[in-house]
N, C-alpha and C. Protein backbone atom coordinates (compact mmCIF):
# COMPACT_ATOMS: atom_id res chain seq x y z
N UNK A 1 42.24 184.83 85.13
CA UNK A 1 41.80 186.22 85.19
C UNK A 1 40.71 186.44 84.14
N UNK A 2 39.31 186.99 85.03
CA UNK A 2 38.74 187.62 83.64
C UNK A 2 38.91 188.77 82.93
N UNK A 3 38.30 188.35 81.50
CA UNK A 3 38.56 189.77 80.55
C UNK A 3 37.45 191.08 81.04
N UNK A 4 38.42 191.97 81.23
CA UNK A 4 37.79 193.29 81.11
C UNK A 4 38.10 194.43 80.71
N UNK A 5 37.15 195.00 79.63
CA UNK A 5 37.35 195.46 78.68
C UNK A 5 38.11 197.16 79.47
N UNK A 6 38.44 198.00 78.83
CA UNK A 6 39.22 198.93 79.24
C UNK A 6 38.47 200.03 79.93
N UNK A 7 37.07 200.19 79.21
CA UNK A 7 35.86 201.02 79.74
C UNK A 7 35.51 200.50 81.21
N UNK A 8 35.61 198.82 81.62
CA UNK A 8 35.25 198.97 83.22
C UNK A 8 36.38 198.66 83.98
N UNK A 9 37.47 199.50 83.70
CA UNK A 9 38.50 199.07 85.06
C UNK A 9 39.20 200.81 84.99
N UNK A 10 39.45 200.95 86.27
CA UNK A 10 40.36 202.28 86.92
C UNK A 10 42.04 201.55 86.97
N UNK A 11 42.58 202.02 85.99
CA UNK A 11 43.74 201.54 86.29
C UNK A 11 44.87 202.53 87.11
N UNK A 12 45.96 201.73 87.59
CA UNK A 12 47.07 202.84 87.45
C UNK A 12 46.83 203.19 89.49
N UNK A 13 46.14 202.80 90.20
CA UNK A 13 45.75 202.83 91.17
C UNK A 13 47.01 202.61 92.75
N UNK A 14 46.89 202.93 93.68
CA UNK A 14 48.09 202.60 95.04
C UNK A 14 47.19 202.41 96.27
N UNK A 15 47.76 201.30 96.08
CA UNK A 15 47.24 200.75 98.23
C UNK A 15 48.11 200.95 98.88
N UNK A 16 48.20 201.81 100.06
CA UNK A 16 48.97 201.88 101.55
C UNK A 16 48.67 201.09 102.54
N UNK A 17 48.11 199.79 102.10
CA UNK A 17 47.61 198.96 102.93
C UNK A 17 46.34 199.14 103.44
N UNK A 18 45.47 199.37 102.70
CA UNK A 18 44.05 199.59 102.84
C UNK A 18 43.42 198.61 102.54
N UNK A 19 43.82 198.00 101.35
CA UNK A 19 43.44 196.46 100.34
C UNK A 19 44.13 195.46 101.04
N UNK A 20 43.76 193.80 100.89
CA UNK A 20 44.60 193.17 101.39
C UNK A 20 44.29 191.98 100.38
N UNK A 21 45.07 190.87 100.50
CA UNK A 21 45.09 189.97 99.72
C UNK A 21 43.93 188.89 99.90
N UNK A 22 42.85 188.58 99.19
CA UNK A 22 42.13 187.94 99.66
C UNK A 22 41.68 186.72 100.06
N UNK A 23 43.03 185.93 99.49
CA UNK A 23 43.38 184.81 100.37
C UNK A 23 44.09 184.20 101.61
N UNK A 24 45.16 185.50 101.79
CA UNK A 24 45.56 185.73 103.12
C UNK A 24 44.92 186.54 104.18
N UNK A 25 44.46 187.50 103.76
CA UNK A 25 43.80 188.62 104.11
C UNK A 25 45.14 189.86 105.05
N UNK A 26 45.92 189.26 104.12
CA UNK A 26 47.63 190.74 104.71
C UNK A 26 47.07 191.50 103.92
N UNK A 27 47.58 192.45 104.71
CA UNK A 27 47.79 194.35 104.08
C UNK A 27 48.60 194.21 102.71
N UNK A 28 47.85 195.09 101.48
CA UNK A 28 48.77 195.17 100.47
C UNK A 28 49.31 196.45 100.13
N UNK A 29 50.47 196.77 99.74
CA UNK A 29 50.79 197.70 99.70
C UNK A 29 51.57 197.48 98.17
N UNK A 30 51.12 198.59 97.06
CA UNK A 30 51.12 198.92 96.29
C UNK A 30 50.37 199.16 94.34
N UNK A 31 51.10 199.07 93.78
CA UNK A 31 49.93 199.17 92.60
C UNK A 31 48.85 198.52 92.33
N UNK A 32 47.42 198.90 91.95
CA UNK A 32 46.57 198.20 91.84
C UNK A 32 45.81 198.51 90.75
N UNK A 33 44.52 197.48 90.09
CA UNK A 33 43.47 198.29 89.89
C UNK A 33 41.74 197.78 89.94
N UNK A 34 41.16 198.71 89.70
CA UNK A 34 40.05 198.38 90.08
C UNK A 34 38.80 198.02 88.88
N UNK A 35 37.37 197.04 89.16
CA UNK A 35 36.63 197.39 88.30
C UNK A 35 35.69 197.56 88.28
N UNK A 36 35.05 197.59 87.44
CA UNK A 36 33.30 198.44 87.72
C UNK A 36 32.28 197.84 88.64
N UNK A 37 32.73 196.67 89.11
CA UNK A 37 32.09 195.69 89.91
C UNK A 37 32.87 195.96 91.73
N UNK A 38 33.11 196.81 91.92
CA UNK A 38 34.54 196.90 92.86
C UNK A 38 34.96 195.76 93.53
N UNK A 39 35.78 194.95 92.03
CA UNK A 39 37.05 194.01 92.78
C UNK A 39 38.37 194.67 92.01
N UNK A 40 38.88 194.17 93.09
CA UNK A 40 40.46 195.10 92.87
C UNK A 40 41.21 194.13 93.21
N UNK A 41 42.44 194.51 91.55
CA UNK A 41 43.59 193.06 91.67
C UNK A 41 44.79 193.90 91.51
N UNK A 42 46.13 193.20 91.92
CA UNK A 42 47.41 194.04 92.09
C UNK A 42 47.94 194.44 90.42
N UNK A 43 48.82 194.99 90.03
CA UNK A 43 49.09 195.42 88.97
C UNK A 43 48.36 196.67 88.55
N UNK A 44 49.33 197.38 87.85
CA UNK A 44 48.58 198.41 86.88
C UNK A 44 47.23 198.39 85.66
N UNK A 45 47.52 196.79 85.85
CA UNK A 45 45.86 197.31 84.49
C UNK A 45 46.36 195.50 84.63
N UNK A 46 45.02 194.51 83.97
CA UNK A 46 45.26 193.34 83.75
C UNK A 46 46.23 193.05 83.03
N UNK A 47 46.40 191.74 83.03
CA UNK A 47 47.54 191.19 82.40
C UNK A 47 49.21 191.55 82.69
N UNK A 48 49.14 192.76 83.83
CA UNK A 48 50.35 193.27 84.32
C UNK A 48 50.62 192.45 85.76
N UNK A 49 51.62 191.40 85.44
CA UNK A 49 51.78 190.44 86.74
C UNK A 49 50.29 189.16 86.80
N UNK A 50 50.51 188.84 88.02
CA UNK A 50 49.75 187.72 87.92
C UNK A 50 48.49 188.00 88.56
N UNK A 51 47.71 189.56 88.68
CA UNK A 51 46.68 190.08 88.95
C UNK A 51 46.02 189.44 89.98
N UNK A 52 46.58 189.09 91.64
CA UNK A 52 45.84 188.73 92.42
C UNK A 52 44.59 189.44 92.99
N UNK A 53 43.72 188.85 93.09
CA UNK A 53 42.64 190.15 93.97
C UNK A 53 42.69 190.18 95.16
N UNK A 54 42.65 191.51 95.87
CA UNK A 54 42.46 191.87 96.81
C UNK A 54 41.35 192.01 97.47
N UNK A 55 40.75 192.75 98.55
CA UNK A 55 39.64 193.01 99.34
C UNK A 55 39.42 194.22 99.93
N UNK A 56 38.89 195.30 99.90
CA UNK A 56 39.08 196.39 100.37
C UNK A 56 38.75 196.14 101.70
N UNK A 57 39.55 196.35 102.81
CA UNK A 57 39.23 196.01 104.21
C UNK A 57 38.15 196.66 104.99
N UNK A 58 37.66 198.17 104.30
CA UNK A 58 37.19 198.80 104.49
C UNK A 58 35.32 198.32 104.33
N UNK A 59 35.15 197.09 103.64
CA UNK A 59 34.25 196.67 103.24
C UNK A 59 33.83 195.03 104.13
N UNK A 60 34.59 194.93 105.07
CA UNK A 60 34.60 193.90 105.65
C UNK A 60 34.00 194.58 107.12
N UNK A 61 32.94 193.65 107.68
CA UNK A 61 33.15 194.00 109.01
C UNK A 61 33.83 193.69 110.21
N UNK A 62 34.14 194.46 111.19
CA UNK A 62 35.47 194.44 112.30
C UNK A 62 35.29 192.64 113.08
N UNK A 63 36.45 192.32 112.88
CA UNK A 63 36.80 190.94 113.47
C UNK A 63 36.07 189.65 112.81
N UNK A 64 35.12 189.97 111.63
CA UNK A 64 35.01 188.67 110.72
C UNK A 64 35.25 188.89 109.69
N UNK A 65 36.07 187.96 108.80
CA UNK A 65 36.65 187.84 107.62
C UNK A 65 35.23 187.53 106.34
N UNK A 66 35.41 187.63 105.41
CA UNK A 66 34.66 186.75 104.21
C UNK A 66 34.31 185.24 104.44
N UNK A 67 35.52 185.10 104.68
CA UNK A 67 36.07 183.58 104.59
C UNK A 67 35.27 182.97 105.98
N UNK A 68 35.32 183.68 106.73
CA UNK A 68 34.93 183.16 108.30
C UNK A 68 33.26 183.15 107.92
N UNK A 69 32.81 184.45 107.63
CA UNK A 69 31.66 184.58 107.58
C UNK A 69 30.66 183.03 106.64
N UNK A 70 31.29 183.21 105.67
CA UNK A 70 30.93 181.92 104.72
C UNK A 70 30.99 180.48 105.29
N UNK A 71 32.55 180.67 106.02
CA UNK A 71 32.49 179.16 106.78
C UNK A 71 31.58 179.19 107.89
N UNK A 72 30.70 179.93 108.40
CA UNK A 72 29.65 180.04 108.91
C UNK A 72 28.54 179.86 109.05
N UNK A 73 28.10 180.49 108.00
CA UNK A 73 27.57 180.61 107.36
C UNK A 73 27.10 180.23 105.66
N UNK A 74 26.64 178.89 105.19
CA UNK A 74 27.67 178.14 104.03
C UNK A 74 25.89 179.00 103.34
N UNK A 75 24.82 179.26 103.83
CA UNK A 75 23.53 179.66 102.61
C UNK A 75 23.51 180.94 102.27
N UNK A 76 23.17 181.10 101.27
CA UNK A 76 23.33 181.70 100.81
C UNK A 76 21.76 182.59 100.50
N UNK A 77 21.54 183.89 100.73
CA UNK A 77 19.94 184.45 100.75
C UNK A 77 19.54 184.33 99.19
N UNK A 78 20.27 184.62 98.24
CA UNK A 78 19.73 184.86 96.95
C UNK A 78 18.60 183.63 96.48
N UNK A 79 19.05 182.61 97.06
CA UNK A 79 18.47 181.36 96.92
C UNK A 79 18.01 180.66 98.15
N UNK A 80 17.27 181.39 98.58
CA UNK A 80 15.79 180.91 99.81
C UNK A 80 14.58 181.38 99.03
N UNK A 81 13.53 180.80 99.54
CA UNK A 81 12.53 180.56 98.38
C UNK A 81 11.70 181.98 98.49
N UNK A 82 11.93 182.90 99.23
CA UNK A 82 10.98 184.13 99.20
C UNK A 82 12.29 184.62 97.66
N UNK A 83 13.42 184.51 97.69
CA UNK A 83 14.37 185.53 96.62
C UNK A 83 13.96 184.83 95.48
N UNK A 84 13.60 183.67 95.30
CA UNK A 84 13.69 183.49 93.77
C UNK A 84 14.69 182.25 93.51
N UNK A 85 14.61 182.11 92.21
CA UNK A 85 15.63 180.78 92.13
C UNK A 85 16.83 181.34 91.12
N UNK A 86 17.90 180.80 91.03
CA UNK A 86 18.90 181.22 90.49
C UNK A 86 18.60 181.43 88.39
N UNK A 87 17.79 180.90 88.26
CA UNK A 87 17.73 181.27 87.00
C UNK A 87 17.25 182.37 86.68
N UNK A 88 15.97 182.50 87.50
CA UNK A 88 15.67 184.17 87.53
C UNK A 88 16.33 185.11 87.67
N UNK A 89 17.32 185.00 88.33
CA UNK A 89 19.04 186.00 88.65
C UNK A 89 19.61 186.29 87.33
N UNK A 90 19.62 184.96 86.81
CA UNK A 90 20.27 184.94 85.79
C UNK A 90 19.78 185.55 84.31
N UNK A 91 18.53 185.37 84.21
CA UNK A 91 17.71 185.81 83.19
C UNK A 91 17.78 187.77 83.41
N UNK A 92 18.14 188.14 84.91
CA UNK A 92 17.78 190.24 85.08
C UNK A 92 19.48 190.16 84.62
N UNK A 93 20.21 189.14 85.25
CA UNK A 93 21.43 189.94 84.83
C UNK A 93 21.86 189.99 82.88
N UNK A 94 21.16 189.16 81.94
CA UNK A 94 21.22 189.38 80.87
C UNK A 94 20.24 190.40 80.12
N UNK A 95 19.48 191.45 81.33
CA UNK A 95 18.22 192.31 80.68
C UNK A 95 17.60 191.42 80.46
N UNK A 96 16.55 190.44 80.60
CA UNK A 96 15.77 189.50 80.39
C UNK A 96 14.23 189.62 81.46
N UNK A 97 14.92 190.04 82.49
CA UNK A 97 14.03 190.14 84.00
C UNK A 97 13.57 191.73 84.63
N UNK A 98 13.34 191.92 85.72
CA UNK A 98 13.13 193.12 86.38
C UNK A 98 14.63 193.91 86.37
N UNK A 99 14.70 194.90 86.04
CA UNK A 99 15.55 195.31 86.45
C UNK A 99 16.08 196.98 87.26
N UNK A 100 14.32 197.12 87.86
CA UNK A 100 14.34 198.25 88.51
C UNK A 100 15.52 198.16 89.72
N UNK A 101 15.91 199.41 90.05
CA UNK A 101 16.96 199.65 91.61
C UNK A 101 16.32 200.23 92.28
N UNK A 102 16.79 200.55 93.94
CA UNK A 102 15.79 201.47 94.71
C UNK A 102 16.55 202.99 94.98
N UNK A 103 15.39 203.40 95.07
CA UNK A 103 16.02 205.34 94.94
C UNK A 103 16.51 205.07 96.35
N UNK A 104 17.65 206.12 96.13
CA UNK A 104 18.07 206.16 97.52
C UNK A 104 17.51 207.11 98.06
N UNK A 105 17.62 207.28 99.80
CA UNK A 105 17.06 208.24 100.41
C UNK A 105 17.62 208.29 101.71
N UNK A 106 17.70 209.79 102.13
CA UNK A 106 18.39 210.37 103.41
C UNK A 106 17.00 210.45 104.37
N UNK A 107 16.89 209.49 105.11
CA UNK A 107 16.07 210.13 106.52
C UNK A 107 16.32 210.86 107.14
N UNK A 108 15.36 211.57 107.56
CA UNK A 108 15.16 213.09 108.53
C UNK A 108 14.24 213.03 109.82
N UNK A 109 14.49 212.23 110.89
CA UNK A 109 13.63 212.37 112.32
C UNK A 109 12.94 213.90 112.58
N UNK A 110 11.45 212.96 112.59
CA UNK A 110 10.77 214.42 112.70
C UNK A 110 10.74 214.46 114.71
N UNK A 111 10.58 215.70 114.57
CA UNK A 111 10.05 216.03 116.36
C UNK A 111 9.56 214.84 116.87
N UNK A 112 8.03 214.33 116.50
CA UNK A 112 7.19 213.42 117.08
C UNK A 112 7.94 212.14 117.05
N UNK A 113 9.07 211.58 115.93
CA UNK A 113 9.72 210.79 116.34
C UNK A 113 11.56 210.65 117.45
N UNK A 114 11.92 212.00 117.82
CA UNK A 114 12.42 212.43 118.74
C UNK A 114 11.68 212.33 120.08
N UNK A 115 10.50 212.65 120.11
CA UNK A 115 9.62 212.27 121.48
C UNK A 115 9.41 210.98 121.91
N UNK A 116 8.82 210.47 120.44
CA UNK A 116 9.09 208.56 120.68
C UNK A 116 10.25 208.24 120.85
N UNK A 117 11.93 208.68 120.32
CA UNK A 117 12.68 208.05 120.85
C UNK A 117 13.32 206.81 119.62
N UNK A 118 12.72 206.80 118.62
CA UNK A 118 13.38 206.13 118.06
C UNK A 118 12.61 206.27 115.83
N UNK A 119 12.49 206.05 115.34
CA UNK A 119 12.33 205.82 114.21
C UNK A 119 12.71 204.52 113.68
N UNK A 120 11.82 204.27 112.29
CA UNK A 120 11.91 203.25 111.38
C UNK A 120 12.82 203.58 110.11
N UNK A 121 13.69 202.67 109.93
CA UNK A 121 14.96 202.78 109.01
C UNK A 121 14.46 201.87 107.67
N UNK A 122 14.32 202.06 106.35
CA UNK A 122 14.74 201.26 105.59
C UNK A 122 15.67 201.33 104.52
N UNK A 123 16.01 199.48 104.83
CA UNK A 123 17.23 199.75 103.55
C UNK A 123 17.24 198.58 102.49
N UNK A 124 17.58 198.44 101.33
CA UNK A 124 18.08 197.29 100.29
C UNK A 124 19.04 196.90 100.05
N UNK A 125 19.46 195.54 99.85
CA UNK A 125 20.89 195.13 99.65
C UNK A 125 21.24 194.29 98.47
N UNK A 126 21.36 194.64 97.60
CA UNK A 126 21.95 193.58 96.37
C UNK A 126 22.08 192.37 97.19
N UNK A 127 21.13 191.58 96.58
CA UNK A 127 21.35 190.00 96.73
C UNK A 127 22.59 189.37 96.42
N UNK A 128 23.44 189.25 95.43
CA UNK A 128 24.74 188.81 95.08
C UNK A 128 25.91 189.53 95.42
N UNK A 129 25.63 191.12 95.93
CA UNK A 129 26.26 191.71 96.39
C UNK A 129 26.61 192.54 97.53
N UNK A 130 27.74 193.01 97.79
CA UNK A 130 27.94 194.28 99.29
C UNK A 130 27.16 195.87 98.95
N UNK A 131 26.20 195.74 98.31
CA UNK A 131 26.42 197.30 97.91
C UNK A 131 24.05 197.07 98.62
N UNK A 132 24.36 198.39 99.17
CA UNK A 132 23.46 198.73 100.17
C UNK A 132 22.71 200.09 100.03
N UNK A 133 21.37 200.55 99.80
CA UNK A 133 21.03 201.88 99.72
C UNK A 133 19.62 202.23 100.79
N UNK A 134 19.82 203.25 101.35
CA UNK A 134 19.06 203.33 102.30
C UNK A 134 17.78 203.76 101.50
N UNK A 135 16.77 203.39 101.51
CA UNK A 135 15.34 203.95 100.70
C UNK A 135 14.29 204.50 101.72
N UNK A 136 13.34 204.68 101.50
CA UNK A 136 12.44 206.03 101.88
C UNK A 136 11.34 204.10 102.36
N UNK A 137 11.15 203.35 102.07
CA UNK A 137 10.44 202.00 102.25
C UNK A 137 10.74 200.58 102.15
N UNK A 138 10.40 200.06 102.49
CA UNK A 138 11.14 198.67 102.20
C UNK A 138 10.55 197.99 100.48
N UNK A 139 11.67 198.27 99.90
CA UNK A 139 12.23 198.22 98.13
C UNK A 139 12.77 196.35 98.39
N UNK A 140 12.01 195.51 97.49
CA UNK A 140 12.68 194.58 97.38
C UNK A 140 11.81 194.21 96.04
N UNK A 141 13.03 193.45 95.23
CA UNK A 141 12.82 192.42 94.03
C UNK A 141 13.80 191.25 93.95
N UNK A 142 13.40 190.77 92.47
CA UNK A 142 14.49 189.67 92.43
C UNK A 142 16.04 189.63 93.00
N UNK A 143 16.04 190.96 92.54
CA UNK A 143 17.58 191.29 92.91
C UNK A 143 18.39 191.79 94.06
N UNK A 144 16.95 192.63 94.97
CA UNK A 144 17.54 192.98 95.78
C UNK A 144 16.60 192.57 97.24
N UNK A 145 16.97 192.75 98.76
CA UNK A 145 16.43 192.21 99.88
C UNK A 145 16.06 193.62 100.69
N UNK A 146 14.69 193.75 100.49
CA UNK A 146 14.74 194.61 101.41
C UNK A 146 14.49 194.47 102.56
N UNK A 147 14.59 195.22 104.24
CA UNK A 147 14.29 195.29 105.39
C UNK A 147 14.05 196.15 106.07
N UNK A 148 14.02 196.46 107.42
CA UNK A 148 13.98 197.63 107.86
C UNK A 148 14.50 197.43 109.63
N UNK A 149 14.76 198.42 110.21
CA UNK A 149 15.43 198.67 111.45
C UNK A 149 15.14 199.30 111.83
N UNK A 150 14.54 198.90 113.48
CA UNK A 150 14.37 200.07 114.60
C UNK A 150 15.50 201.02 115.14
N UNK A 151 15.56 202.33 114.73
CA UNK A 151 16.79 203.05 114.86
C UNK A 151 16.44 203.93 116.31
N UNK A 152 17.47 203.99 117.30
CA UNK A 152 17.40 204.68 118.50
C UNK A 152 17.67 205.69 118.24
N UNK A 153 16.89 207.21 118.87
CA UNK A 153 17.38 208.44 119.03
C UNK A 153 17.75 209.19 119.95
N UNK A 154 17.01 208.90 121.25
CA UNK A 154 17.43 209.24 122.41
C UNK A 154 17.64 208.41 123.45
N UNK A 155 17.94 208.78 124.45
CA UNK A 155 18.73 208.49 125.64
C UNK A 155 20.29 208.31 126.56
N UNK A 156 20.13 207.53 127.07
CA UNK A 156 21.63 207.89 127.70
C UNK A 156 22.56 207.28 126.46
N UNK A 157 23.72 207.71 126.16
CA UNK A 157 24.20 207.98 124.63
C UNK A 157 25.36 206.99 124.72
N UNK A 158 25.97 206.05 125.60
CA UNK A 158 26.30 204.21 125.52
C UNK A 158 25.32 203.75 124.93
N UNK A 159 23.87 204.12 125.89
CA UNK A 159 23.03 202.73 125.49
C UNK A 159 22.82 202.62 123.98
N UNK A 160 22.07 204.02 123.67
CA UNK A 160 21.58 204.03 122.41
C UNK A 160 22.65 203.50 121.19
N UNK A 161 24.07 203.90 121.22
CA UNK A 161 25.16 203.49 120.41
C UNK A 161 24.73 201.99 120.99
N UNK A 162 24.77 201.01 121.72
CA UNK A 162 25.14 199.66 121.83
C UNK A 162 23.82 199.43 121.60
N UNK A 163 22.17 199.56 121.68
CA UNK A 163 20.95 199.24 120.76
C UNK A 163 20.94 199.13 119.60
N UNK A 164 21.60 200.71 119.03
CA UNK A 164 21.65 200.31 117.55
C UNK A 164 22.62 199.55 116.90
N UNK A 165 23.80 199.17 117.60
CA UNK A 165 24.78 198.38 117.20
C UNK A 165 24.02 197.13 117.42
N UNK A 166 23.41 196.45 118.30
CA UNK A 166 22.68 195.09 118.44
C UNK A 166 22.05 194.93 117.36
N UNK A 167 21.46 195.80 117.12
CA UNK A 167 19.96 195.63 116.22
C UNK A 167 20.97 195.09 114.61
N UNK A 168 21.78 196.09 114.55
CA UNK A 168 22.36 196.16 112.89
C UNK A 168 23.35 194.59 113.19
N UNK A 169 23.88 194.25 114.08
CA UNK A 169 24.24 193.18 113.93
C UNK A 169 23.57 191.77 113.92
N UNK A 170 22.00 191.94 114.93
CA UNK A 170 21.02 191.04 114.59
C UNK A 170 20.82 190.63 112.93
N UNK A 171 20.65 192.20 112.69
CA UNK A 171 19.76 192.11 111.12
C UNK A 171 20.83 191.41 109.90
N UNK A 172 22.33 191.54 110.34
CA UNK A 172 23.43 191.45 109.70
C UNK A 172 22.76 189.66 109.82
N UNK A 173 23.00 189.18 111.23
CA UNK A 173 22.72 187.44 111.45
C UNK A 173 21.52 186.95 111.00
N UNK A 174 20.59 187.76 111.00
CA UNK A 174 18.95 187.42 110.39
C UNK A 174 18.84 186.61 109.18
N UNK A 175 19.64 187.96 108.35
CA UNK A 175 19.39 187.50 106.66
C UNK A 175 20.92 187.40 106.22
N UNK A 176 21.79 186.68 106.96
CA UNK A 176 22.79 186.17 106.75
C UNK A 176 23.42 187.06 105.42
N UNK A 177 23.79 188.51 106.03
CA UNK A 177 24.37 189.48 104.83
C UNK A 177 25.86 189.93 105.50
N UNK A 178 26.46 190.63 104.93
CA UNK A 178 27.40 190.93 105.33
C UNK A 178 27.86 192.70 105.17
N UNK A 179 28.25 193.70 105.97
CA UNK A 179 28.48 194.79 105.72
C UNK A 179 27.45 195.91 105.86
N UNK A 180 26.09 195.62 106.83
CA UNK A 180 25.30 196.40 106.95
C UNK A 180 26.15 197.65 107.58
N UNK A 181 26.92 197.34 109.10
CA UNK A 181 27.51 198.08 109.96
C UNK A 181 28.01 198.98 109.15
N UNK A 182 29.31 198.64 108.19
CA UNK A 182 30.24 199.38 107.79
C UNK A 182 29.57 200.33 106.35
N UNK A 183 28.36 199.73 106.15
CA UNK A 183 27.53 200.46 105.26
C UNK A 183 27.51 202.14 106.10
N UNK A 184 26.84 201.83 107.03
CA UNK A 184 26.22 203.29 108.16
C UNK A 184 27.80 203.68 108.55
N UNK A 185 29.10 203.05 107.96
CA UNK A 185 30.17 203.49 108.95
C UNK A 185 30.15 203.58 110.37
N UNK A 186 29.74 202.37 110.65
CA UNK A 186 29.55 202.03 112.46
C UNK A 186 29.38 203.14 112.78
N UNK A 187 28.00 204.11 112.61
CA UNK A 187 28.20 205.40 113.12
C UNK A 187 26.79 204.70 113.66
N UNK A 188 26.74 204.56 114.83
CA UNK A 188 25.60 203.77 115.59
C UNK A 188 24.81 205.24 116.75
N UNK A 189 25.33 206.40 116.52
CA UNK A 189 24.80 207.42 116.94
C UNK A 189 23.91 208.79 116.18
N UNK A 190 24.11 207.99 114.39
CA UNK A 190 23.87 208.80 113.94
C UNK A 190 22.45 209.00 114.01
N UNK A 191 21.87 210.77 114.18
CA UNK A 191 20.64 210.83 114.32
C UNK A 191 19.98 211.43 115.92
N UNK A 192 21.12 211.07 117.01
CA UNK A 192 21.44 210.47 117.74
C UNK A 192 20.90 212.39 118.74
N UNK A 193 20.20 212.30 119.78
CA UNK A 193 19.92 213.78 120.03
C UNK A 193 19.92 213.55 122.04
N UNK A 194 21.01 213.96 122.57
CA UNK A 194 20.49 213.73 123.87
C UNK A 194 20.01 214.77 124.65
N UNK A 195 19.11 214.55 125.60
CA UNK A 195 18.04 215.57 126.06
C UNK A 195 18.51 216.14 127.60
């Protein structure tokens, strides 16, 4: 177990089976806690029990595991030669490197892109990590990957839900990431205006 200091963990925490074990991947049900990094291990605070970590299920997407995804998938993006090489990672995470983030931002379909039928989405994704922010352009550095997505707005309202579900699962297989979907909360209609 690593040390963490008292300032980055939420202790004192309860799963109803929301979390699961992340080597089995069963439902866990009961005390937990969490840390500033969001991994979450059983017990009330470290050192209470044998602090297994869990997985918030909620952070996984529907019908592939971590584990599956990786055995899949064994490369890893942080280290393809457009991201950079691992020392450079290593040098932002000690303050050494870049360490700008990207502003987040709420898109708003104007009229003229309601007439076209669809709009341009961008978003960034922590390279080492699940954590995802939608930006106003495509934001990328050492640290993070940016992209962008053709988002559907109109038409018959299956199709458009199963376009934009294609697309976000393409982009998911593209750059071999994980959790775009459940980022948007599989809400594959959002935006979504039928005429």
């Amino acid at each position: 177990m690593i040390y963490y200091p008292k300032s980055h963990i939420t202790p004192n925490l309860y799963s109803n089976g929301e979390l699961a074990y992340k080597d089995t991947l069963s439902p866990y049900t009961g005390q937990y806690f969490s840390t500033y990094n969001n991994k979450f291990f059983t017990g009330n605070y470290p050192g209470d029990g044998p602090n297994t970590e869990l997985l918030n299920l909620s952070q996984t997407p529907n019908g592939t595991t971590t584990t599956e995804f990786e055995d899949q998938n064994p490369e890893d993006p942080r280290f393809y030669p457009q991201n950079l090489d691992y020392s450079i990672l290593k040098k932002v995470e000690y303050g050494k490197g870049i360490t700008a983030t990207p502003d987040t931002f709420y898109p708003t379909p104007t009229t003229q892109d309601y007439e076209t039928g669809e709009f341009t989405r961008y978003f960034s994704k922590k390279s080492n990590e699940i954590i995802y922010y939608e930006t106003s352009a495509i934001f990328k550095n050492n640290l993070y990957i940016g992209f962008s997505l053709p988002w559907k707005l109109t038409g018959d309202k299956d199709k458009v839900y199963q376009v934009n579900k294609n697309i976000v699962e393409l982009k998911e297989q593209q750059l071999r990431i994980l959790g775009l979907g459940v980022y948007l909360k599989l809400n594959y209609l959002q935006f979504y205006q039928g005429r």
